[in-house]
Protein backbone atom coordinates (compact mmCIF):
# COMPACT_ATOMS: atom_id res chain seq x y z
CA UNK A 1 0.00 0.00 0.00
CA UNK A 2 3.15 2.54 1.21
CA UNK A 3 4.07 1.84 -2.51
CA UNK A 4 1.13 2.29 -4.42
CA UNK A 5 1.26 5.95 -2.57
CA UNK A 6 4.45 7.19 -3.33
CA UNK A 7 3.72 6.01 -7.01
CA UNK A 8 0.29 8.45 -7.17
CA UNK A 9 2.31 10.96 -5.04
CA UNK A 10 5.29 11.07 -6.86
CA UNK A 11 4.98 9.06 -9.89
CA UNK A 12 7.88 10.67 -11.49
CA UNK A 13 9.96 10.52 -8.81
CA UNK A 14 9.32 6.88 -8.19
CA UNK A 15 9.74 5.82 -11.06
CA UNK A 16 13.02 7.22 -11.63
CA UNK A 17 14.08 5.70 -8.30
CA UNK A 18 12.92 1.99 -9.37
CA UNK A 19 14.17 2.21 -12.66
CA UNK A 20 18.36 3.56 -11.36
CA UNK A 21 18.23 0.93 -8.64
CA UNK A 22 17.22 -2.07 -11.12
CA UNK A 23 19.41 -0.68 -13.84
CA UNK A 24 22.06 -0.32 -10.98
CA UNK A 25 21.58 -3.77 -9.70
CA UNK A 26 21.54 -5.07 -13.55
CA UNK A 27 24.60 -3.77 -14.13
CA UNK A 28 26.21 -5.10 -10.85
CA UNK A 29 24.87 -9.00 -11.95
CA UNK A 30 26.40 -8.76 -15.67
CA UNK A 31 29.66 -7.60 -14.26
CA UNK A 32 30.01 -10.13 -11.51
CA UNK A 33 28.81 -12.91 -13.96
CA UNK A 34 31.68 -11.56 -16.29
CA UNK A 35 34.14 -11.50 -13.96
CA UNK A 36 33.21 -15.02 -13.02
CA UNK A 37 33.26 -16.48 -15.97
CA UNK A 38 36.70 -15.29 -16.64
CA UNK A 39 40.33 -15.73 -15.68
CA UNK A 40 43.46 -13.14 -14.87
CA UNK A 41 43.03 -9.84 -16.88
CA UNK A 42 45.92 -10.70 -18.83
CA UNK A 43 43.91 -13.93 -20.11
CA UNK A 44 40.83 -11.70 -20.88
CA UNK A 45 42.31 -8.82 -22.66
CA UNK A 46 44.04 -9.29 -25.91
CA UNK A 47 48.18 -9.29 -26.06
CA UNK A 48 47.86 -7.06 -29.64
CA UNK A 49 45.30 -4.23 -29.71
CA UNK A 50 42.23 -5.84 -30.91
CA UNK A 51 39.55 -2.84 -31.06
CA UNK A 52 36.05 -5.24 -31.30
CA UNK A 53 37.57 -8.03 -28.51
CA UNK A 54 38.58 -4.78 -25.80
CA UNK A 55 35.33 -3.55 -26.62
CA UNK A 56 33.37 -6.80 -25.90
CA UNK A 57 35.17 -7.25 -22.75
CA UNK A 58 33.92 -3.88 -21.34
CA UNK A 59 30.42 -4.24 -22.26
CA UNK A 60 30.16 -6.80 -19.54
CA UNK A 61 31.86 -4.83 -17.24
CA UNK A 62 29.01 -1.68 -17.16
CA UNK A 63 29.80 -0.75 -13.66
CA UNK A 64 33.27 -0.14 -13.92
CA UNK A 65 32.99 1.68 -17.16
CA UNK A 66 30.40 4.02 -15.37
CA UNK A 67 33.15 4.57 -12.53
CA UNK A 68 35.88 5.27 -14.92
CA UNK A 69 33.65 7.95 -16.78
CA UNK A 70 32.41 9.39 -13.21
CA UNK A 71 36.27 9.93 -12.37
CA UNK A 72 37.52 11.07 -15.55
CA UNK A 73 34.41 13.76 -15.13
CA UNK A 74 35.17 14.83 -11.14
CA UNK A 75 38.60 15.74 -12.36
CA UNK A 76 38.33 17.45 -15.34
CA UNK A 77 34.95 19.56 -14.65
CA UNK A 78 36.13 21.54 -12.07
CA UNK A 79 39.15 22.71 -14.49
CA UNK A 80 37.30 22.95 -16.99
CA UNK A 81 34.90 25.35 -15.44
CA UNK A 82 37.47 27.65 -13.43
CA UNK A 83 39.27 27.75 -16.98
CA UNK A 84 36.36 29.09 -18.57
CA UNK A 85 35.63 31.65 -15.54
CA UNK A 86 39.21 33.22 -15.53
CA UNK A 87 39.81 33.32 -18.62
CA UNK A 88 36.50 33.22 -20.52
CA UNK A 89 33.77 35.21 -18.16
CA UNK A 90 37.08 37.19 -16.87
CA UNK A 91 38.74 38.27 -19.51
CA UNK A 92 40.06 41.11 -18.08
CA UNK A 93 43.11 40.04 -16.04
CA UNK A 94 45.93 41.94 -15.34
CA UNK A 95 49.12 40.13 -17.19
CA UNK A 96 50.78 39.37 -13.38
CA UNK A 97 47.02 37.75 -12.34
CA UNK A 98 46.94 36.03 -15.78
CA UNK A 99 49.98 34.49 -15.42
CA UNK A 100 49.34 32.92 -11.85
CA UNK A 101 46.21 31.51 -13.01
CA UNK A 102 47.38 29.88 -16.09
CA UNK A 103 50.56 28.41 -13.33
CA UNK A 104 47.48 27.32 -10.78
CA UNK A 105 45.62 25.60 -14.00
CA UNK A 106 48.76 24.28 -15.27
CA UNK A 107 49.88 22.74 -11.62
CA UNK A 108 45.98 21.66 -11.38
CA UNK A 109 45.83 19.97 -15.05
CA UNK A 110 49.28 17.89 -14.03
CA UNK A 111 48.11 16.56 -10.81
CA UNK A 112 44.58 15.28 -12.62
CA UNK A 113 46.12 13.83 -15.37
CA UNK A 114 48.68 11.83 -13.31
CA UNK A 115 45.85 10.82 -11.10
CA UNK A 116 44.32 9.46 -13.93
CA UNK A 117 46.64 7.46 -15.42
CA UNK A 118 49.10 6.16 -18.41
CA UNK A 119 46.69 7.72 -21.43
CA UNK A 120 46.18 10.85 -19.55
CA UNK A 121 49.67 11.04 -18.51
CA UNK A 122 50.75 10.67 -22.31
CA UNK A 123 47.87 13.20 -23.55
CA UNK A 124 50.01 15.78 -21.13
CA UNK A 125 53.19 14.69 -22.46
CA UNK A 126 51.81 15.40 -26.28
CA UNK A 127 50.62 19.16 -25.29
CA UNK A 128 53.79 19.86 -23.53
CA UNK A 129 55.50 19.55 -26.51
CA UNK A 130 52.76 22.12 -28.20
CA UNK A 131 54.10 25.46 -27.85
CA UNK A 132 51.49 26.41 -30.43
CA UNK A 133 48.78 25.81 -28.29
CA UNK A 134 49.55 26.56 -24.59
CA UNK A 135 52.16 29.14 -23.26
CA UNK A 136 55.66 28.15 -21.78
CA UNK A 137 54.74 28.46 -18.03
CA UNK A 138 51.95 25.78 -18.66
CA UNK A 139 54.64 23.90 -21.07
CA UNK A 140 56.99 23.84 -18.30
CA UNK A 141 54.47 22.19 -15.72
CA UNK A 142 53.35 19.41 -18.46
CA UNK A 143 57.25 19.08 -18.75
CA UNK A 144 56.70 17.45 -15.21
CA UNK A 145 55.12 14.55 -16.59
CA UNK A 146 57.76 13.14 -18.69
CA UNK A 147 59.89 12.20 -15.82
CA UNK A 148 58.34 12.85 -12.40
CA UNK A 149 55.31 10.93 -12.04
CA UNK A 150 54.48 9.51 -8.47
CA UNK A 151 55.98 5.79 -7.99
CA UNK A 152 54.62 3.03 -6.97
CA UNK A 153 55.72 1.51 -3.76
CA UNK A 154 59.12 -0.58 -3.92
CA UNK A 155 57.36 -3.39 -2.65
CA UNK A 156 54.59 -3.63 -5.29
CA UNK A 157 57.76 -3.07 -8.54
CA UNK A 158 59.27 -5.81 -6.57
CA UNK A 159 56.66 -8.55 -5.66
CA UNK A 160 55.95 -7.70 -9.78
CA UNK A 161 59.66 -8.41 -10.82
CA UNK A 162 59.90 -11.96 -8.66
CA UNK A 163 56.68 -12.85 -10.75
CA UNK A 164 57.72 -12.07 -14.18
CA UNK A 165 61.31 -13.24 -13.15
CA UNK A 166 61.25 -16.13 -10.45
CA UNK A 167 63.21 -15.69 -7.70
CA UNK A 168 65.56 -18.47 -8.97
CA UNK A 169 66.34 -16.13 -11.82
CA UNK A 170 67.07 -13.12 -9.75
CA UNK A 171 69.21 -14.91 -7.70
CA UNK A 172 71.18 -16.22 -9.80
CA UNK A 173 71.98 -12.98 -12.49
CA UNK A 174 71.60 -10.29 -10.15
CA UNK A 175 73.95 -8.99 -6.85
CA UNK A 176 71.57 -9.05 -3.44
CA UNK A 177 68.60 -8.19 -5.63
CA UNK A 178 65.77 -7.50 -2.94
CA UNK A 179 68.66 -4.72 -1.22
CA UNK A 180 71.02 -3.60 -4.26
CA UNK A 181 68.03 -1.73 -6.25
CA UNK A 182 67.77 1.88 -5.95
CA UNK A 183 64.90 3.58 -7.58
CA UNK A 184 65.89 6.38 -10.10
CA UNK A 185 62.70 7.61 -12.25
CA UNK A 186 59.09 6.70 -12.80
CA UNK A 187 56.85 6.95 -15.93
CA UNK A 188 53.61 6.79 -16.91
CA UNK A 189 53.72 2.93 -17.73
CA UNK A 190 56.78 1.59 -15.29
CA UNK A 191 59.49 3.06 -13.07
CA UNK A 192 63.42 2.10 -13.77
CA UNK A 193 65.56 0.55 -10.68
CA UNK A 194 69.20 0.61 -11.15
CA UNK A 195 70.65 -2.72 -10.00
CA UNK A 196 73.85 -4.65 -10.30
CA UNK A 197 74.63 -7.81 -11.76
CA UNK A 198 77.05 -10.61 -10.38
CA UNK A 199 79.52 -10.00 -12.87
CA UNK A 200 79.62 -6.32 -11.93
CA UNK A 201 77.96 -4.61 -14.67
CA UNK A 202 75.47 -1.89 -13.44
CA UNK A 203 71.94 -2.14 -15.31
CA UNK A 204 68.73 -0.53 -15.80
CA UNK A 205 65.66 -2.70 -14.75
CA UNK A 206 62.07 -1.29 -15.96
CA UNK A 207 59.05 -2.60 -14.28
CA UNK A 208 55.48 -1.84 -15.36
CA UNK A 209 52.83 -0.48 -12.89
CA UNK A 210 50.16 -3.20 -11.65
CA UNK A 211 47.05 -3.33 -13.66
CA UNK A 212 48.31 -1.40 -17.37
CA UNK A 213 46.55 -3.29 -19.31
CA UNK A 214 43.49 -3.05 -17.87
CA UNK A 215 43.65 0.61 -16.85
CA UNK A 216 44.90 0.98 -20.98
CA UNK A 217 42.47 -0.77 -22.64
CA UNK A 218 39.33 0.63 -20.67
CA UNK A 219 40.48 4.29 -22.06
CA UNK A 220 40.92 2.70 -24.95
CA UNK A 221 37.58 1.65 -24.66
CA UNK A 222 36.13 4.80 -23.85
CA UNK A 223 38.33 6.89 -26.55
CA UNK A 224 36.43 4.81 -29.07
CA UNK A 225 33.33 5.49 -28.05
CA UNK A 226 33.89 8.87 -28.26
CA UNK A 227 35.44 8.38 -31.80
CA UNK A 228 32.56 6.67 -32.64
CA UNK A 229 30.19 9.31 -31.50
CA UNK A 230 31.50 12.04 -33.11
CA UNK A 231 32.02 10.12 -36.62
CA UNK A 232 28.52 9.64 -36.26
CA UNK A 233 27.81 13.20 -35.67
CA UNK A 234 29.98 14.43 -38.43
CA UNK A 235 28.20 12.08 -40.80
CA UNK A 236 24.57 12.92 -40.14
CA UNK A 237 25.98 17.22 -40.15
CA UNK A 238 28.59 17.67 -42.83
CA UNK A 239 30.08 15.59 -45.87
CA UNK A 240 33.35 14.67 -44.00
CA UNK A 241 34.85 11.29 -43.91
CA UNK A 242 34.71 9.50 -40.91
CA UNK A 243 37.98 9.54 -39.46
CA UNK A 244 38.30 9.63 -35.42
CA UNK A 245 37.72 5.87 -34.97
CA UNK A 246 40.81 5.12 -37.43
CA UNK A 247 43.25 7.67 -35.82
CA UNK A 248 42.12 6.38 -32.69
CA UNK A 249 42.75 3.21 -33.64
CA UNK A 250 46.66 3.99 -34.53
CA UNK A 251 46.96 5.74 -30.93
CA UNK A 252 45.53 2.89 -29.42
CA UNK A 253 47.99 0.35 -30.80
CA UNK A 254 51.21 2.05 -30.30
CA UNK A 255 49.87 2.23 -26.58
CA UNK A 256 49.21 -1.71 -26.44
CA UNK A 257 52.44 -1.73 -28.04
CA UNK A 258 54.38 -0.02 -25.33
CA UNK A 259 52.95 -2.56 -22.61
CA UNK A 260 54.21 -5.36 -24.32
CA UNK A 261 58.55 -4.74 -22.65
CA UNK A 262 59.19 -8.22 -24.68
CA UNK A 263 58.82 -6.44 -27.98
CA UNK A 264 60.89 -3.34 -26.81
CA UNK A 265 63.60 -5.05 -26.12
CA UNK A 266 63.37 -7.11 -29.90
CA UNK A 267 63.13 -3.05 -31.13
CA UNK A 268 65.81 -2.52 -29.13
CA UNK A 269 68.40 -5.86 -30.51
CA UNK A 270 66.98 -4.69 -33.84
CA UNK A 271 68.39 -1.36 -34.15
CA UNK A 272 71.56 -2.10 -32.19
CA UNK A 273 72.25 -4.63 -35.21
CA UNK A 274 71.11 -2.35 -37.83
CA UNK A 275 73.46 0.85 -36.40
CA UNK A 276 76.05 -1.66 -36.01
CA UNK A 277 76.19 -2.38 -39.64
CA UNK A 278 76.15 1.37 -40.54
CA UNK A 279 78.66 2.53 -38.34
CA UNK A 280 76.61 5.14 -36.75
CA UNK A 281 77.89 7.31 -33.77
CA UNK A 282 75.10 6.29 -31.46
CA UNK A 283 75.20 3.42 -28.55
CA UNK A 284 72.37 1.40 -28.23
CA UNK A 285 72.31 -0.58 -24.28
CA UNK A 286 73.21 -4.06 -24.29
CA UNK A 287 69.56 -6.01 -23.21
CA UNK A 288 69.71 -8.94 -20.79
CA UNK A 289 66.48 -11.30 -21.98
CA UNK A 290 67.63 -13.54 -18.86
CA UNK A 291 66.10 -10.58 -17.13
CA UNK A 292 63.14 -9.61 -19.72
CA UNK A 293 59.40 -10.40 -19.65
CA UNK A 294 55.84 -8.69 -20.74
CA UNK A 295 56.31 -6.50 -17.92
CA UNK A 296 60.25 -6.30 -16.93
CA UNK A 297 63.27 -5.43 -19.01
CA UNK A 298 66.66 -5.43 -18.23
CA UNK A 299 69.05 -3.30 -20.18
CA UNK A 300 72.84 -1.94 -19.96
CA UNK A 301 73.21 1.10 -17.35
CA UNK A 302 74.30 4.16 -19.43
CA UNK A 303 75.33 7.33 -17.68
CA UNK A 304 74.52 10.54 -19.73
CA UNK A 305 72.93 13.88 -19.08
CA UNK A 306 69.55 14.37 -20.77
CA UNK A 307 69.62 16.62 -23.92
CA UNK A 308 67.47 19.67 -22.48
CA UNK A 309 70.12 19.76 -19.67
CA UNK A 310 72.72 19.82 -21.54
CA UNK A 311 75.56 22.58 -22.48
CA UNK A 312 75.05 24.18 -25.92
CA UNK A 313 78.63 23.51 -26.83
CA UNK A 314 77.13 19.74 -26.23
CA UNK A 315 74.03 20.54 -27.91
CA UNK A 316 75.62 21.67 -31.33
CA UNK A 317 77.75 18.92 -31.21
CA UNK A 318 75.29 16.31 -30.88
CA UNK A 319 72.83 18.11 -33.93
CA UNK A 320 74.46 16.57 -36.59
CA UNK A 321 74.33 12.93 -35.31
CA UNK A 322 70.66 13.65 -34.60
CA UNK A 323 70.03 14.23 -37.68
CA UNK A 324 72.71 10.94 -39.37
CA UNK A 325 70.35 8.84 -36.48
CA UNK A 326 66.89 9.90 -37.59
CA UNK A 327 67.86 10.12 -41.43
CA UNK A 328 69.34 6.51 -41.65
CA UNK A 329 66.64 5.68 -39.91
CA UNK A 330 63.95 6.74 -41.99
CA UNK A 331 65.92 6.65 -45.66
CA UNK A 332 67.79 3.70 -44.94
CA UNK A 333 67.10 1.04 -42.16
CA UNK A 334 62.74 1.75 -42.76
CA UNK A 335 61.93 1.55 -39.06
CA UNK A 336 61.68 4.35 -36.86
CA UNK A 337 61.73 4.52 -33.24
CA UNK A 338 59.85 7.40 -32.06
CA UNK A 339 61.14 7.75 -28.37
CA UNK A 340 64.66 7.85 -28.89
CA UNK A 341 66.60 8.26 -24.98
């Protein structure tokens, strides 16, 4: 009866209610039943980028899609909306002001696209390379997230390492490996530990953060969808060709790509042969595949100063083999690597 009225009371409002909570509860049963059926993520989610397979496996997962759309929203509105009152609604700043606000957004957009992860990270890392589109103070913060993202604890890069590795293995290539590792940067995808082998040799050991391909593929996911929705658009309002999906598609895949630290370090043998044929003036590390899996590679230790921090007596000299590295790449050898160290 206490039902029947709330319904003539507040049919509307009823309604509503009933039909979030069953939705709600709908939702809740497909995921669980998908995550039953199921094994590890890495059994679930396709090795190579598979667009229509990444997308199936997120269907079934409604609730967590929801949540990732919710977060992605409760950081980005509030920027969005403070943007658009300083600089939009207040357009009348002095240039002192103005600059503090674009160093408060700047320092605000960082911390919310760290907080939400590897594709985020790397959308940052694209504009603060675009001096065309945002001004150097806000460059300078984005700059941030190329090489100072927030770690993950030791513990977690370690317990990850043993199970790529095996203990056995560590134990037998590396010197004291659960005391000898000293963390030295952190990334997007992994953070680098600088170990020592028992021969002596010093070397670089990436792991990758729990969870990447997961976290990757639901943006993926997402991106998609939003790829898909405005090709849609476009095609029902102008004459264009439906393009987002496609280019998507190519930024997706080179992401999948980069998860994958097996295939690295093949790109990696690869182009130390191929420079080593040609002579060319640049040193390509030595990898260990003793101490390489999906998620853990092992390469020589190089010391070096990176290029921005460099003298420009260094800087000049090093132009010309920049150029000998990236032509003989693309004129001669037909592979490119695009993140060059």
């Amino acid at each position: 009866m206490q039902v029947l009225r709330a319904l003539r009371r507040r049919p509307v409002a009823t309604f509503t209610t009933t039909a979030v909570t069953g939705g709600t509860c709908y939702a809740y049963y497909v995921e669980h039943n998908a995550n039953k059926k199921g094994s590890a993520v890495e059994g679930r989610i396709p090795r190579e980028y598979d667009r229509d397979a990444i997308a199936e496996y997120w269907k079934q997962r409604p609730i967590s899609v929801i949540s990732r759309v919710a977060t992605i929203g409760y950081e980005f509105i509030p920027i969005l909306s403070n943007y658009v009152i300083d600089f939009k609604i207040r357009d009348n700043l002095q240039d002192d002001i103005r600059q503090e606000k674009y160093m408060s957004h700047a320092t605000k957009l960082r911390q919310a696209l760290t907080t939400l992860g590897p594709a985020f990270i790397k959308f940052g890392q694209q504009l603060s390379i675009r001096p065309d589109l945002l001004p150097d103070s806000v460059l300078k913060e984005l700059q941030k997230l190329c090489d100072s993202v927030e770690p993950i604890p030791d513990a977690i890069a370690m317990q990850t390492i043993q199970q790529e590795l095996g203990q056995d293995t560590l134990d037998k290539y590396l010197l004291h490996p659960s005391k000898k590792m000293e963390l030295v940067a952190a990334a997007s995808l992994g953070q680098v530990y600088k170990a020592t082998l028992r021969s002596g040799k010093q070397v670089a050991i990436k792991v990758q953060r729990p969870d990447m391909v997961e976290k990757v593929s639901l943006d993926m996911f997402l991106l998609n969808q939003y790829g898909l929705f405005l090709d849609t658009v476009f095609a029902v309002l102008t004459q264009q060709i439906p393009f987002h999906v496609d280019f998507i598609d190519c930024f997706a895949r080179a992401s999948f790509e980069e998860l994958d630290y097996e295939k690295e370090a093949a790109n990696q043998v690869f182009f130390k042969q191929e420079f080593k044929k040609r002579k060319c003036r640049v040193h390509i590390p030595q990898v260990y595949k003793e101490l390489t899996s999906r998620r853990v590679i092992c390469s020589e230790w190089i010391d070096g100063v990176k290029l921005a921090d460099a003298d420009q007596e260094t800087i000049r000299r090093l132009i010309p083999v920049g150029v000998e590295l990236f032509m003989t790449q693309l004129l001669d050898i037909g592979a490119f690597h695009a993140d060059p160290q």
